[in-house]
C-alpha atoms as a PDB file:
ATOM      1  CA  UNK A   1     -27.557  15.619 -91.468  1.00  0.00           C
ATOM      2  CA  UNK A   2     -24.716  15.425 -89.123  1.00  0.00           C
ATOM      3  CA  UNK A   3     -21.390  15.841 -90.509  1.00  0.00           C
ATOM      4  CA  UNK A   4     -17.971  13.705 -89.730  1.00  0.00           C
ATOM      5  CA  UNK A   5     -15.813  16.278 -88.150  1.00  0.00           C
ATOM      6  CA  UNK A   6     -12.939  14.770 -88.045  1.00  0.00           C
ATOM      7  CA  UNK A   7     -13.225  13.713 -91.529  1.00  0.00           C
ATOM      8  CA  UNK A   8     -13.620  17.614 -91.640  1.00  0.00           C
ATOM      9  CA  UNK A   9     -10.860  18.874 -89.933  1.00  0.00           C
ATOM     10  CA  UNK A  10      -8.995  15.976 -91.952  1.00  0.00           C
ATOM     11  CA  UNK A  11      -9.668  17.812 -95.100  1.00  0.00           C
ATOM     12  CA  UNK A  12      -9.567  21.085 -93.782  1.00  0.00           C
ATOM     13  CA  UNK A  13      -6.334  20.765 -92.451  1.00  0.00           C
ATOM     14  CA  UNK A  14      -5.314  19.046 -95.975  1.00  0.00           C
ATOM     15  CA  UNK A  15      -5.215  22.424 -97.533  1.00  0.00           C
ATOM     16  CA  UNK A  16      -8.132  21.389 -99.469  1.00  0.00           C
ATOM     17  CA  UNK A  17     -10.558  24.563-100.644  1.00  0.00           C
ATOM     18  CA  UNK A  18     -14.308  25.122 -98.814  1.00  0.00           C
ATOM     19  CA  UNK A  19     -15.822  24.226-101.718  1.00  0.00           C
ATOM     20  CA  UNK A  20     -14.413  21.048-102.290  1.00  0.00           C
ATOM     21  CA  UNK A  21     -15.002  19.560 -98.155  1.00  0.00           C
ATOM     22  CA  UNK A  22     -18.195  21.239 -99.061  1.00  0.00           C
ATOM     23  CA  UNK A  23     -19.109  18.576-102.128  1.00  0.00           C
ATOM     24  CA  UNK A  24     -17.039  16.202-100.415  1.00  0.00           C
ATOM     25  CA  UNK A  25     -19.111  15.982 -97.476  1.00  0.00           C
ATOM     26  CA  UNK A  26     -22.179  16.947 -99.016  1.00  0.00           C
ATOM     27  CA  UNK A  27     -22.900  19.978 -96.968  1.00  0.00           C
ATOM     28  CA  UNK A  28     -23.413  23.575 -98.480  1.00  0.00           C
ATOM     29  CA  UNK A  29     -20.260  25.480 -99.011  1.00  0.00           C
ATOM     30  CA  UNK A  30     -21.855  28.461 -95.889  1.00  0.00           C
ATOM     31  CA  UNK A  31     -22.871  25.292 -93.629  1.00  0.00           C
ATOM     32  CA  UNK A  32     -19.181  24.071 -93.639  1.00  0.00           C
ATOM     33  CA  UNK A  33     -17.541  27.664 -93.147  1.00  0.00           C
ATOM     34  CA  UNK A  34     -20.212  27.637 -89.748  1.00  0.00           C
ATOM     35  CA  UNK A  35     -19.002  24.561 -88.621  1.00  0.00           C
ATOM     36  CA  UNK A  36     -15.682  25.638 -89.100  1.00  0.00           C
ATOM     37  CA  UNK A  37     -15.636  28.620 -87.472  1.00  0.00           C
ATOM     38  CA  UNK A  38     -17.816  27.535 -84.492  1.00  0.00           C
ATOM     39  CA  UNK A  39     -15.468  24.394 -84.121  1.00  0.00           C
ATOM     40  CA  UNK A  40     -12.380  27.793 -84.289  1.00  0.00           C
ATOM     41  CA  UNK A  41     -13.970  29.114 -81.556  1.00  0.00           C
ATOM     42  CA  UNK A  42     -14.075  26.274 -79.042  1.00  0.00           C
ATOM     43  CA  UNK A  43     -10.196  25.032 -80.266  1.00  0.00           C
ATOM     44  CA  UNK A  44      -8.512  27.773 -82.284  1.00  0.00           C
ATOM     45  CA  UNK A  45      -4.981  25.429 -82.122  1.00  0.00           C
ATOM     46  CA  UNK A  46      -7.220  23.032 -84.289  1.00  0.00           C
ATOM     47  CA  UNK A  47      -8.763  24.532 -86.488  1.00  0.00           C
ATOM     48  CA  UNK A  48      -5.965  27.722 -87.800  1.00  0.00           C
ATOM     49  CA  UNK A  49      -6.439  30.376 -89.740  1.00  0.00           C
ATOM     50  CA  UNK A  50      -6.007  30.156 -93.032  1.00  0.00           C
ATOM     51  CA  UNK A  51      -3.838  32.615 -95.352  1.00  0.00           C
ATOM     52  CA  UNK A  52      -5.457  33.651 -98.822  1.00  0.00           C
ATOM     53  CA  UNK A  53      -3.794  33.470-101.954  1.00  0.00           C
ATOM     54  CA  UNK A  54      -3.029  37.345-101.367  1.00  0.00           C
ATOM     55  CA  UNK A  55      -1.535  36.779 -98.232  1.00  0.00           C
ATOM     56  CA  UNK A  56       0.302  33.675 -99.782  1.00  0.00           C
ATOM     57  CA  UNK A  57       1.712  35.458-102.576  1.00  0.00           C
ATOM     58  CA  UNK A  58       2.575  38.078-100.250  1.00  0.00           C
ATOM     59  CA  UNK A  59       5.222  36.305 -98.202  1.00  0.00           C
ATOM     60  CA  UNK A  60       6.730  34.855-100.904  1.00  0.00           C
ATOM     61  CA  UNK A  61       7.808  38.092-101.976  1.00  0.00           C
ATOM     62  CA  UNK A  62       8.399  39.435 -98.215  1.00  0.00           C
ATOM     63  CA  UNK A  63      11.878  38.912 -96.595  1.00  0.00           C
ATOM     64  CA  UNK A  64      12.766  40.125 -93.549  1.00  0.00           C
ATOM     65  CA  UNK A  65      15.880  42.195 -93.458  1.00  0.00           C
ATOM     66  CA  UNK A  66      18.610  44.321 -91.282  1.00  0.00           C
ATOM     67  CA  UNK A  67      19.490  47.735 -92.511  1.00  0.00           C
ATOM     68  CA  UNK A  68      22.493  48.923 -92.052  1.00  0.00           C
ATOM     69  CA  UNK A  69      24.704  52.071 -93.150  1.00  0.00           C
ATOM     70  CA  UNK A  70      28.055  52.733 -93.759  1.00  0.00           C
ATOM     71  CA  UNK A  71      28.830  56.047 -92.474  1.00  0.00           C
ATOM     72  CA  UNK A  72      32.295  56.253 -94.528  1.00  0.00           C
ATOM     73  CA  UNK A  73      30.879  55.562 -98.005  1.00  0.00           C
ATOM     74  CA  UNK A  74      27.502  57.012 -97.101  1.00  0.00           C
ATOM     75  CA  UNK A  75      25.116  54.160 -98.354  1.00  0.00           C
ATOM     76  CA  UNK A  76      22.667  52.224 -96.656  1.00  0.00           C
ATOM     77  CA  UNK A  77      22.345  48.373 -97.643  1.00  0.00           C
ATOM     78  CA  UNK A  78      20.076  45.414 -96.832  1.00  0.00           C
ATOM     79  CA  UNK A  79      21.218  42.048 -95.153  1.00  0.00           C
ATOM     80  CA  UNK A  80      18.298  39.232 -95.094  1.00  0.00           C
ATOM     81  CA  UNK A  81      17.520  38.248 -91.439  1.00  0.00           C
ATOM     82  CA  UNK A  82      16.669  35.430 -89.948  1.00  0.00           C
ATOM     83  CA  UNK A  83      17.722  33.422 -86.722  1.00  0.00           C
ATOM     84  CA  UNK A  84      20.773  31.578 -88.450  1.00  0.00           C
ATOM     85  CA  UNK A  85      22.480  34.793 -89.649  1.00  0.00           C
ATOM     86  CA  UNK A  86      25.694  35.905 -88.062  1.00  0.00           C
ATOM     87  CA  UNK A  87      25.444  39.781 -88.654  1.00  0.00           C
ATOM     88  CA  UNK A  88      29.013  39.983 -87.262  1.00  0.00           C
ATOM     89  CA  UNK A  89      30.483  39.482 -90.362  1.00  0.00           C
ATOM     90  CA  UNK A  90      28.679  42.442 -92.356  1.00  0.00           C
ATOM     91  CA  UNK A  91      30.525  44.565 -94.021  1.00  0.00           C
ATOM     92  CA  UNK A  92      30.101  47.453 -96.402  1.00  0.00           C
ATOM     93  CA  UNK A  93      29.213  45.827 -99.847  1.00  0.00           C
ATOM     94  CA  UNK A  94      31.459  48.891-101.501  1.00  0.00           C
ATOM     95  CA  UNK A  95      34.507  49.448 -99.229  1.00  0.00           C
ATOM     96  CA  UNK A  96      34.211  46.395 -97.222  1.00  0.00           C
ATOM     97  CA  UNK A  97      34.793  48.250 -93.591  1.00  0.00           C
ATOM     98  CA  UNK A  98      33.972  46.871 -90.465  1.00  0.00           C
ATOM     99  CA  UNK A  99      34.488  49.553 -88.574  1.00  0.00           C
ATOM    100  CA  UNK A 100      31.874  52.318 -90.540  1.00  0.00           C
ATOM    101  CA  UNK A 101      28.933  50.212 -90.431  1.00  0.00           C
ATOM    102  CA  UNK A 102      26.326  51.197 -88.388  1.00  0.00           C
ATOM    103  CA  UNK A 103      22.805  49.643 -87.488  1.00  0.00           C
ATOM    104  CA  UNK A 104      19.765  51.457 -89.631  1.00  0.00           C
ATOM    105  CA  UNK A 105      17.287  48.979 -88.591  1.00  0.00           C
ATOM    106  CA  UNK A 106      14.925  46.180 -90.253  1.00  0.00           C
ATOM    107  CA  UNK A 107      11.489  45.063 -91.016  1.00  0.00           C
ATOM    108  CA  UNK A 108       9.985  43.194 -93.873  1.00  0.00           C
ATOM    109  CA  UNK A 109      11.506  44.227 -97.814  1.00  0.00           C
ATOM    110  CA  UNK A 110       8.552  43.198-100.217  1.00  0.00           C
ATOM    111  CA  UNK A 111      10.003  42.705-103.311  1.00  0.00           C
ATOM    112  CA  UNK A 112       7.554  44.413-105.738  1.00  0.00           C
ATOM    113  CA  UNK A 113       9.533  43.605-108.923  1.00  0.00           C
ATOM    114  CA  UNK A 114      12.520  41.089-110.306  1.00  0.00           C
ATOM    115  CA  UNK A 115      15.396  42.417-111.258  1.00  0.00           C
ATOM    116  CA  UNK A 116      16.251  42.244-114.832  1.00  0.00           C
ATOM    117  CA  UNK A 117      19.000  40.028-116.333  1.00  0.00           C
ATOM    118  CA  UNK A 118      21.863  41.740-117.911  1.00  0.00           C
ATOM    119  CA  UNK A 119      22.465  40.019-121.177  1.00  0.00           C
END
């Protein structure tokens, strides 16, 4: 049975799970995932990689921040990052110098646990 690949890659592309362009198309779910990933291998652009719902719930909680310390009040504090950011304007959250702050780095800050509401 030859399958529609464009209708494929339409659905795929849709978000829609393997299972369901599976049944859609009436293909088994493994015969889809080999399409898929031999059609990957000829045009990886087209066909991307996919994040799980792991990965998905994973950079929801991720944010990408800018460490920095303040070498007068001795604490080190977080700034999110991201291209639109002016960084000039940082200043110590506690004694609101300028001049004391000093780069600590970044990376990625996965939040692992909401803060609780004061009430």
């Amino acid at each position: 049975m030859a399958v529609d690949k464009n209708r494929l890659h339409q659905l795929f592309m849709s978000g829609m799970l393997m299972a369901g362009i599976a049944k859609e198309l009436g293909i088994p779910n493994a015969s889809c995932q080999s399409i898929i990933s031999k059609e990957r291998k000829k045009n990886p652009e087209h066909w991307p990689l996919r994040k799980s719902k792991r990965d998905k719930a994973a950079s929801d909680s991720e944010h990408f921040m800018h460490l920095y310390e303040c070498t007068y009040c001795v604490v080190t504090f977080a700034v999110e990052d991201y291209e639109e950011v002016d960084h000039s304007q940082t200043v110590c959250p506690i004694c609101h110098s300028v001049e004391h702050i000093e780069d600590a780095g970044y990376g990625y800050f996965t939040k692992t646990k909401e803060a609780e509401k004061a009430g």
